[in-house]
C-alpha atoms as a PDB file:
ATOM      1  CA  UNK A   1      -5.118 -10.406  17.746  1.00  0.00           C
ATOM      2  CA  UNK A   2      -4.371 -13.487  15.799  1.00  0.00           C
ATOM      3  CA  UNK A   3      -3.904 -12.973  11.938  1.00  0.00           C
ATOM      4  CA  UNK A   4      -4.518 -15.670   9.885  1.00  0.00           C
ATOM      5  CA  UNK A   5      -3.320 -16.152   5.547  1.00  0.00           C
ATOM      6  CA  UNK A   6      -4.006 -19.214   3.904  1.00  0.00           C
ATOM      7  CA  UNK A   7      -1.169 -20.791   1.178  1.00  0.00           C
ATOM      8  CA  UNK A   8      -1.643 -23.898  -0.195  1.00  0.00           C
ATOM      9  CA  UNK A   9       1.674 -26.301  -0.642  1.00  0.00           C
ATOM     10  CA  UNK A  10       2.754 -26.057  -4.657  1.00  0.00           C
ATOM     11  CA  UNK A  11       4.739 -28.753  -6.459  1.00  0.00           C
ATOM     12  CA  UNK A  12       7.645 -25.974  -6.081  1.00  0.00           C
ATOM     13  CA  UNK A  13       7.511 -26.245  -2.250  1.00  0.00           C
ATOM     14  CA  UNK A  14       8.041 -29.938  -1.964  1.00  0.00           C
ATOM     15  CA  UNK A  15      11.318 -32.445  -1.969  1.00  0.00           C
ATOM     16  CA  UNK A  16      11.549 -35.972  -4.116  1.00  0.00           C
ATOM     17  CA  UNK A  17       9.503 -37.413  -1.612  1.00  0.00           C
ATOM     18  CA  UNK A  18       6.513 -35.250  -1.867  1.00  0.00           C
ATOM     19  CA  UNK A  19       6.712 -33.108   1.386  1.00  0.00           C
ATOM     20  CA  UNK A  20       7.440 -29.869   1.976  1.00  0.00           C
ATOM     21  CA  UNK A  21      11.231 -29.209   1.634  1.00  0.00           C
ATOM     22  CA  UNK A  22      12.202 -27.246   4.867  1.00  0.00           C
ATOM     23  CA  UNK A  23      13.584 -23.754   3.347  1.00  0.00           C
ATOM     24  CA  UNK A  24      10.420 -23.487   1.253  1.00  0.00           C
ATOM     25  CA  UNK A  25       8.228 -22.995   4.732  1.00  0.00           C
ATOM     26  CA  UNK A  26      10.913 -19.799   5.542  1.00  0.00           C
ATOM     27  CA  UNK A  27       9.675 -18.443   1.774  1.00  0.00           C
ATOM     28  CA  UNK A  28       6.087 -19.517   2.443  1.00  0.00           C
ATOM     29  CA  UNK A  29       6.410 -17.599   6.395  1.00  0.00           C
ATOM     30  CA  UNK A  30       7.941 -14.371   3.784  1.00  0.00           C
ATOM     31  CA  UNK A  31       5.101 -14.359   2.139  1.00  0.00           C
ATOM     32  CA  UNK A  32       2.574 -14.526   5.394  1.00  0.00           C
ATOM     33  CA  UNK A  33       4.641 -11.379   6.762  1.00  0.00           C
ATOM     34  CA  UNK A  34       4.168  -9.924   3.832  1.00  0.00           C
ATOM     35  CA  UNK A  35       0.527 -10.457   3.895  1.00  0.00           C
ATOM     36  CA  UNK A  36       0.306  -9.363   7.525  1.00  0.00           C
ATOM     37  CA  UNK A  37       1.910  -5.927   6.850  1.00  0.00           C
ATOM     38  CA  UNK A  38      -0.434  -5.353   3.973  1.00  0.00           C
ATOM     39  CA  UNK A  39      -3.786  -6.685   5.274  1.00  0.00           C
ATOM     40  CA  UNK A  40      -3.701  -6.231   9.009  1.00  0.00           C
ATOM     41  CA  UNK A  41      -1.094  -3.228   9.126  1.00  0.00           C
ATOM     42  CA  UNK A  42      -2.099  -1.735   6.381  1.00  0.00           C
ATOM     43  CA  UNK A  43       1.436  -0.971   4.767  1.00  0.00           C
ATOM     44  CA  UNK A  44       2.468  -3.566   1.689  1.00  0.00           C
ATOM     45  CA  UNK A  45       6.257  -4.001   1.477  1.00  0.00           C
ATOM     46  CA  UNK A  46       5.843  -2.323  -2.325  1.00  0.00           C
ATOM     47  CA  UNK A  47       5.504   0.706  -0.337  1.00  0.00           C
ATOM     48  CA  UNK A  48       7.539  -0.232   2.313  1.00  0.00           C
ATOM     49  CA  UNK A  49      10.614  -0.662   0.626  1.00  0.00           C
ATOM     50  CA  UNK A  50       9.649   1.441  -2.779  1.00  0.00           C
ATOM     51  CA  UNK A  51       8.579   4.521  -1.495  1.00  0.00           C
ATOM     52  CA  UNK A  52       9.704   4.427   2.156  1.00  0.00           C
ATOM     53  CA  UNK A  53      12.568   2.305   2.174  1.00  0.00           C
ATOM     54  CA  UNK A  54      11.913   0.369   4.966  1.00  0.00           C
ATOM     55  CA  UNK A  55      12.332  -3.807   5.510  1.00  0.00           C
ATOM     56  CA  UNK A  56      11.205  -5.816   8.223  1.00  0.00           C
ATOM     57  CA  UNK A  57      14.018  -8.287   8.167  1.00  0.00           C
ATOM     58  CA  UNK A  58      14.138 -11.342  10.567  1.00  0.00           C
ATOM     59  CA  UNK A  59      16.877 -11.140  12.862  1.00  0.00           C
ATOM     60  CA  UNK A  60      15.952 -14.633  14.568  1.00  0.00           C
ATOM     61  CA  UNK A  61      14.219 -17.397  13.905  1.00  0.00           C
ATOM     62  CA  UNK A  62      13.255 -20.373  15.726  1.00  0.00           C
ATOM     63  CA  UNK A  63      11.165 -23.191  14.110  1.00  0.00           C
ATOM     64  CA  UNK A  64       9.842 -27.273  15.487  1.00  0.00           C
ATOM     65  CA  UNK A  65       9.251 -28.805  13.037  1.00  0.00           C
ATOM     66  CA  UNK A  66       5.487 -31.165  14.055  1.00  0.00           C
ATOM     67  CA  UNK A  67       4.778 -32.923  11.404  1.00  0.00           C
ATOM     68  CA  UNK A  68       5.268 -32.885   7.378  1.00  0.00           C
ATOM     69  CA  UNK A  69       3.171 -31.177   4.614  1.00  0.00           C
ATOM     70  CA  UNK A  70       2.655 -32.454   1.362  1.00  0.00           C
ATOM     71  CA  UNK A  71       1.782 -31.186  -1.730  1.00  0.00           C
ATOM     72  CA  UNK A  72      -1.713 -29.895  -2.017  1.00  0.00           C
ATOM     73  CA  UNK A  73      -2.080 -29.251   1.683  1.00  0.00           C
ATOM     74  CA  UNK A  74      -3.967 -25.859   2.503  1.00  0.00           C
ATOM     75  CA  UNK A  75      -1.925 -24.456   5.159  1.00  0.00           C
ATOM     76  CA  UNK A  76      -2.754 -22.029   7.631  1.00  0.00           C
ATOM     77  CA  UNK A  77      -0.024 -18.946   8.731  1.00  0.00           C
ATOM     78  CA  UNK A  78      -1.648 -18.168  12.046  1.00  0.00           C
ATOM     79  CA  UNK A  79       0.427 -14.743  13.196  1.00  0.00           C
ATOM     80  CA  UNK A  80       0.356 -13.301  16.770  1.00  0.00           C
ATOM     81  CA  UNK A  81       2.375 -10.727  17.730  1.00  0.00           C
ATOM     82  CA  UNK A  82       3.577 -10.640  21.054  1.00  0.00           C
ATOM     83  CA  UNK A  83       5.718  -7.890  22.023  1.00  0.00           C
ATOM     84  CA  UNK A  84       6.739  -4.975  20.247  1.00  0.00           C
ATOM     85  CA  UNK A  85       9.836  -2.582  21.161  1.00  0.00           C
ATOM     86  CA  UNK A  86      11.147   0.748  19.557  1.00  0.00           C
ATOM     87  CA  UNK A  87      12.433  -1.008  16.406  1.00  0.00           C
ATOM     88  CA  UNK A  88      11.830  -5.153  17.141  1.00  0.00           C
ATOM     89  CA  UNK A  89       9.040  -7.018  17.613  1.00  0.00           C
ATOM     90  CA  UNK A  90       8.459 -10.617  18.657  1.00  0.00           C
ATOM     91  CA  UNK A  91       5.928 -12.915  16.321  1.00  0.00           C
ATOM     92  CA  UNK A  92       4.583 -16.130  17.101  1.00  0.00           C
ATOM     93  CA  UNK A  93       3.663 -18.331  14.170  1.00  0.00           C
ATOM     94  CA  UNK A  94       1.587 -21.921  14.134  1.00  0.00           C
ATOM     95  CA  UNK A  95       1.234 -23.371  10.688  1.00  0.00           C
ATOM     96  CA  UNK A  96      -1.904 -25.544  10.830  1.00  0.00           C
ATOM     97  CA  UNK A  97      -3.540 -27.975   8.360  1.00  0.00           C
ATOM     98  CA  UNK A  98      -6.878 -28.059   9.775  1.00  0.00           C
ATOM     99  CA  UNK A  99      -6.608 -29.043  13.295  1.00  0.00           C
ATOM    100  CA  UNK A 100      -2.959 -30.586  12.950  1.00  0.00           C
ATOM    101  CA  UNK A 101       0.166 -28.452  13.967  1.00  0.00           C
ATOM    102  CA  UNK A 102       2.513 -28.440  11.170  1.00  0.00           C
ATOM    103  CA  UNK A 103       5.045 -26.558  13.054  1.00  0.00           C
ATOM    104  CA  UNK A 104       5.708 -23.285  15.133  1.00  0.00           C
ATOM    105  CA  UNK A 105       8.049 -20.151  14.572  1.00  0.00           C
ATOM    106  CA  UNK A 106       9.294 -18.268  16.590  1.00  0.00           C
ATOM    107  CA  UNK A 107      10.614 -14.990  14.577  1.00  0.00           C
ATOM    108  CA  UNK A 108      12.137 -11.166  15.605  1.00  0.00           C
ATOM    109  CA  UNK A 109      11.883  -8.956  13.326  1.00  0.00           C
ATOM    110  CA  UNK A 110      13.435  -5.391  13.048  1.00  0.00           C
ATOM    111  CA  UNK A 111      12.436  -2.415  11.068  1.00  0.00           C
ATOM    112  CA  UNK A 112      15.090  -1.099   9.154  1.00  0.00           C
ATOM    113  CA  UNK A 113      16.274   2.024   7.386  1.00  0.00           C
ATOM    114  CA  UNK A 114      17.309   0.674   3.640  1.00  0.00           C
ATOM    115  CA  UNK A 115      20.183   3.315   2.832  1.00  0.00           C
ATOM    116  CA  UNK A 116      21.662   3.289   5.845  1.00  0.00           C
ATOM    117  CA  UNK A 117      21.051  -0.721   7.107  1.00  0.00           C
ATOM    118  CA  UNK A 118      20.375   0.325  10.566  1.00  0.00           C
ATOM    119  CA  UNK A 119      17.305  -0.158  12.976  1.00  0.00           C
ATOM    120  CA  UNK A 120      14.641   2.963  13.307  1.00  0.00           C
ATOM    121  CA  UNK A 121      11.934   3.451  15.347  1.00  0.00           C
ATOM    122  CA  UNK A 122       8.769   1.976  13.877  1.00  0.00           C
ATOM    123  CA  UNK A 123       6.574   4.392  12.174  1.00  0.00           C
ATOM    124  CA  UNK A 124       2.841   5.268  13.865  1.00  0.00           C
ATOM    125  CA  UNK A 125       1.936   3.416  10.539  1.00  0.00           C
ATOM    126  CA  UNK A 126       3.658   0.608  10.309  1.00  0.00           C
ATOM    127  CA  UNK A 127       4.049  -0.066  14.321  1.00  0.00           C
ATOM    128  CA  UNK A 128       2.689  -3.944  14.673  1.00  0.00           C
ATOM    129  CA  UNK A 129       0.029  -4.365  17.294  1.00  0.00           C
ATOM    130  CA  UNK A 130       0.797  -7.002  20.051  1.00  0.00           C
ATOM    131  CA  UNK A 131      -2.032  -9.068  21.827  1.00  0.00           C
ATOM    132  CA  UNK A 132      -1.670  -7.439  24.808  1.00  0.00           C
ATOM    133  CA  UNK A 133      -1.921  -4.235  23.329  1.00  0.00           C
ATOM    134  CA  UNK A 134      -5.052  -5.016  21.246  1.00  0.00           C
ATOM    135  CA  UNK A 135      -7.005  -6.622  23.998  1.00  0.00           C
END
């Protein structure tokens, strides 16, 4: 299952010369997670960390960079998960602007017990769903 969010490039995100300044595409990739969690999961990181005190931290990333954005671009976050473990999981990102790669991510990400800053298990709940799995 490919999940797809939609974020269009603010003056914030973007350098002197009018394209996207490289660290803002790790905040812009946050805020896709966090969208994934809440809209295909079906756990929002308010809850997450609030009430359960859980993160989903990145452990590794690897990013090409394709080709620049610029302000007003309508990028999308096109998520696939592709393996899951007892407390990691591998996601595969393409950021698209229509039919154009922007660039691809290659992330781990681990859930986490906040107090203690160690991995658990992933909750029933919050346990991401790779592509093999779903088809």
């Amino acid at each position: 299952m490919t999940f797809v969010t939609r974020q269009t490039v603010r003056f914030a995100h973007v350098d002197p010369a009018g394209i996207v300044f490289y660290p803002r595409y790790f905040e812009m990739l946050n805020a896709a997670v966090e969208d994934y969690f809440a809209e295909a999961v079906g756990v929002d990181f308010a809850t997450m960390h609030l009430e359960r005190h859980l993160g989903v931290p990145t452990v590794k990333l690897e990013t090409e960079f394709l080709a620049p954005s610029r302000l007003g671009d309508v990028l999308d976050f096109r998520i696939e998960v592709t393996r899951v473990g007892r407390s990691s999981a591998d996601v595969a990102v393409e950021v698209r602007c229509g039919a154009e790669t922007r660039l691809r991510i290659a992330v781990v990400l681990v859930c986490m017990d906040l107090k203690t800053g160690r991995p658990v298990a992933w909750p029933a709940d919050m346990r991401p769903v790779a592509a093999a799995e779903a088809a």
